[in-house]
Protein backbone atom coordinates (compact mmCIF):
# COMPACT_ATOMS: atom_id res chain seq x y z
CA UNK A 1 29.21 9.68 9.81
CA UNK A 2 27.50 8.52 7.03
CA UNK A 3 24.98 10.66 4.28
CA UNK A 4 22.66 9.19 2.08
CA UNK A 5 20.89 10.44 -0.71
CA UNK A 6 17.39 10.00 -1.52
CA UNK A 7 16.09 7.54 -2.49
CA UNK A 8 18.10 5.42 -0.03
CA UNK A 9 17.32 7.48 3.00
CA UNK A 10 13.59 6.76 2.48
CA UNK A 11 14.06 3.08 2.44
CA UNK A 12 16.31 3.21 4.94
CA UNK A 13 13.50 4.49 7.41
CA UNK A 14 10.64 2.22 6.31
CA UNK A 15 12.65 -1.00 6.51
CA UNK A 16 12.80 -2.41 10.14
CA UNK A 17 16.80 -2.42 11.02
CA UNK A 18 17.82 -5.19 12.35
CA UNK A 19 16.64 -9.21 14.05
CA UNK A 20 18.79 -9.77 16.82
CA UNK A 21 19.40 -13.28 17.96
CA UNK A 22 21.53 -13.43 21.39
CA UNK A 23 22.55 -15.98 23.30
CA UNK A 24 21.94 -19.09 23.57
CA UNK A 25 18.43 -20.61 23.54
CA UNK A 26 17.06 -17.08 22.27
CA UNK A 27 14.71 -16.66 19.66
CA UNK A 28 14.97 -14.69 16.48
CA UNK A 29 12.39 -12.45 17.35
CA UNK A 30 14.02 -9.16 19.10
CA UNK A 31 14.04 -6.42 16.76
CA UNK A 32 14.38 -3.35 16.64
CA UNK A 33 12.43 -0.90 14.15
CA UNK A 34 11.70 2.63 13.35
CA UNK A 35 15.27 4.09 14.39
CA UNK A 36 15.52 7.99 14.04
CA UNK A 37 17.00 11.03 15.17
CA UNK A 38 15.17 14.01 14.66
CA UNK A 39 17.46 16.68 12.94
CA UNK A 40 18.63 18.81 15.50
CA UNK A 41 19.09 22.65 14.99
CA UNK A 42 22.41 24.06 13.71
CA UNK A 43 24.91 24.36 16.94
CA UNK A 44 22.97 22.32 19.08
CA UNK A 45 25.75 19.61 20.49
CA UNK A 46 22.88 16.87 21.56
CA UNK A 47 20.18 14.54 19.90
CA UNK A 48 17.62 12.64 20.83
CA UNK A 49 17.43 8.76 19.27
CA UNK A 50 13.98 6.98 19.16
CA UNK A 51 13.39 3.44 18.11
CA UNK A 52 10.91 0.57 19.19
CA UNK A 53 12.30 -2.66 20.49
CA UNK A 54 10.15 -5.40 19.91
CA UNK A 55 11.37 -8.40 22.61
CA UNK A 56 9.41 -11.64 21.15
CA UNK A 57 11.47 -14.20 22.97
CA UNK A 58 10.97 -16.07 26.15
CA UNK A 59 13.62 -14.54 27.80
CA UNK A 60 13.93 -11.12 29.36
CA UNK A 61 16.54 -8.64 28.17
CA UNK A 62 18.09 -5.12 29.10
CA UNK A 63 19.58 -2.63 27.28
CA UNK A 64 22.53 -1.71 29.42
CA UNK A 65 23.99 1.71 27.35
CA UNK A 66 25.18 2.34 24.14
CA UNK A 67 28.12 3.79 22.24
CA UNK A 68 28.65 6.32 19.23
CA UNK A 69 32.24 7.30 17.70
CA UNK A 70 30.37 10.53 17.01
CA UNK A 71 29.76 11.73 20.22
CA UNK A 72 31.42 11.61 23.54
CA UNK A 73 28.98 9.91 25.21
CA UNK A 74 25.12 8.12 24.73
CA UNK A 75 22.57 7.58 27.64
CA UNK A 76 19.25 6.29 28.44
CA UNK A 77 16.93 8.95 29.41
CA UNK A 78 13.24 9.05 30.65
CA UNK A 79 11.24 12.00 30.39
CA UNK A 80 9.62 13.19 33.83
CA UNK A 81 6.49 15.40 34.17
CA UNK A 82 6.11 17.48 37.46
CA UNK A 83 3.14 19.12 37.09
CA UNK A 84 3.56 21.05 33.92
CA UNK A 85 7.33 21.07 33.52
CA UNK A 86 8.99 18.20 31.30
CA UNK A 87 12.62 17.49 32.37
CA UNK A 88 14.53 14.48 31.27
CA UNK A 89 16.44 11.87 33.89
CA UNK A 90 19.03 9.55 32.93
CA UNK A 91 18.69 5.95 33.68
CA UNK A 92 21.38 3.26 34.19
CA UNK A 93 19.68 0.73 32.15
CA UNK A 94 16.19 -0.36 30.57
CA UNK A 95 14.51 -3.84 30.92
CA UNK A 96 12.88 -5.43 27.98
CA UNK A 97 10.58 -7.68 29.35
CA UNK A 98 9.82 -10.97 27.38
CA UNK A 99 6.83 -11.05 24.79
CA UNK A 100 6.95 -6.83 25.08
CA UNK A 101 8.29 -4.21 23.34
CA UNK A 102 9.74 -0.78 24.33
CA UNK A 103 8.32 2.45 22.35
CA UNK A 104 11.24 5.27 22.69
CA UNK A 105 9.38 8.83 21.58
CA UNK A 106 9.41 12.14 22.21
CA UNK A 107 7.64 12.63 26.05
CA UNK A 108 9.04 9.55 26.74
CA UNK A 109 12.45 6.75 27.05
CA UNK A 110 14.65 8.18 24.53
CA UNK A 111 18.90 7.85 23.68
CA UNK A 112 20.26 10.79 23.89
CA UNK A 113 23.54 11.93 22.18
CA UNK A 114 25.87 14.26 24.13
CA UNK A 115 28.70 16.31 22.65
CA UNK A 116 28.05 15.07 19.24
CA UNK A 117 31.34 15.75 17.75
CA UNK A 118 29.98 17.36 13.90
CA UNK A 119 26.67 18.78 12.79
CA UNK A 120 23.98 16.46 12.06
CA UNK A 121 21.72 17.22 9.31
CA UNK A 122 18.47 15.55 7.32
CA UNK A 123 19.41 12.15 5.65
CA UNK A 124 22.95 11.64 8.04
CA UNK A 125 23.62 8.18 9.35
CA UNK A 126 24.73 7.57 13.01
CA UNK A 127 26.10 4.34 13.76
CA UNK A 128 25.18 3.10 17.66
CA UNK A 129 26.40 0.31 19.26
CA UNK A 130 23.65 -0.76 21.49
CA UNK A 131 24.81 -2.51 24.92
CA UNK A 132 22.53 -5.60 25.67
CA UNK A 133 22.91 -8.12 28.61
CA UNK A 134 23.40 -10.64 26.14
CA UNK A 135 25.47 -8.56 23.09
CA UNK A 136 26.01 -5.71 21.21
CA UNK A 137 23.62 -4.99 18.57
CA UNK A 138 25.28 -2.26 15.70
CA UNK A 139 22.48 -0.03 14.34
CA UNK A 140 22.06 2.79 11.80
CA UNK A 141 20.00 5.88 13.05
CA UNK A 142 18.94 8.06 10.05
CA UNK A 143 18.61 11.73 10.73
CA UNK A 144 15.25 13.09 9.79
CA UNK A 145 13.36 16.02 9.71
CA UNK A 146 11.77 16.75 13.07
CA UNK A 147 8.23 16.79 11.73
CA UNK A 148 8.79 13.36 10.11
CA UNK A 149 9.51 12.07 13.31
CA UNK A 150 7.14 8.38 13.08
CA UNK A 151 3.92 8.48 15.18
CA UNK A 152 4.22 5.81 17.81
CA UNK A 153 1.24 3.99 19.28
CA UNK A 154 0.57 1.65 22.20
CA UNK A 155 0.16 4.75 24.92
């Protein structure tokens, strides 16, 4: 795990993270932006990851898992309302269509880290390796404080 100090935390949040070029014959627009876990509290073992993935190629993609050294394991989860009640479902995988992007939030798609193996706190790094069809994309989530959590739009 890695901690920053501030200022470098800060920058590290508004700077997208990474252009991802796959395969062949993919363009050099797939992105992915506005990575963050929102602190959890002390003692809780899981954390939820939100990012946007910004697909701007011709091709579809899929993000088929993920994997973190810091935790046992990492899945895809959707959020589910029945009536009132919120409860989360995991999913095998999640299609990035081409020319779309995918907006991971609270209430919504969302990694989630299980059996994180130490405390995270404000201003931590996790390193993911995110599972495409076509390649593994390495990304930094910074741990923030849950009301800093980025306001996502496109509902």
């Amino acid at each position: 795990m890695i901690t920053l100090q501030r200022p470098y935390g800060v920058l590290l949040l508004i700077l997208p993270f990474v252009a991802f070029a796959g395969g062949a014959g993919c363009s050099t627009s797939f992105s992915i932006s506005n990575v963050q876990i929102p602190a959890p509290l002390p003692g809780q073992k899981n954390a939820a990851i939100y990012m946007t993935i910004q697909n701007g190629t011709s091709e579809n993609r899929t993000l088929m898992g993920a994997d973190c050294e810091d935790a046992a394991q990492v899945e895809i989860h959707e959020t589910i309302m029945d009536g009132s009640v919120a409860s989360m479902r995991r999913i095998d995988r999640l299609p990035i269509a081409a020319q779309s992007s995918v907006q991971m939030g609270p209430g919504r798609i969302h990694l989630m880290v299980i059996n994180l193996k130490r405390e995270l706190k404000e201003g931590d790094l996790l390193e993911l390796n995110l599972r495409f069809d076509n390649g593994i994309q390495k990304i930094y989530a910074p741990v923030v404080a849950p009301n800093d959590v980025f306001t996502l739009s496109g509902e």
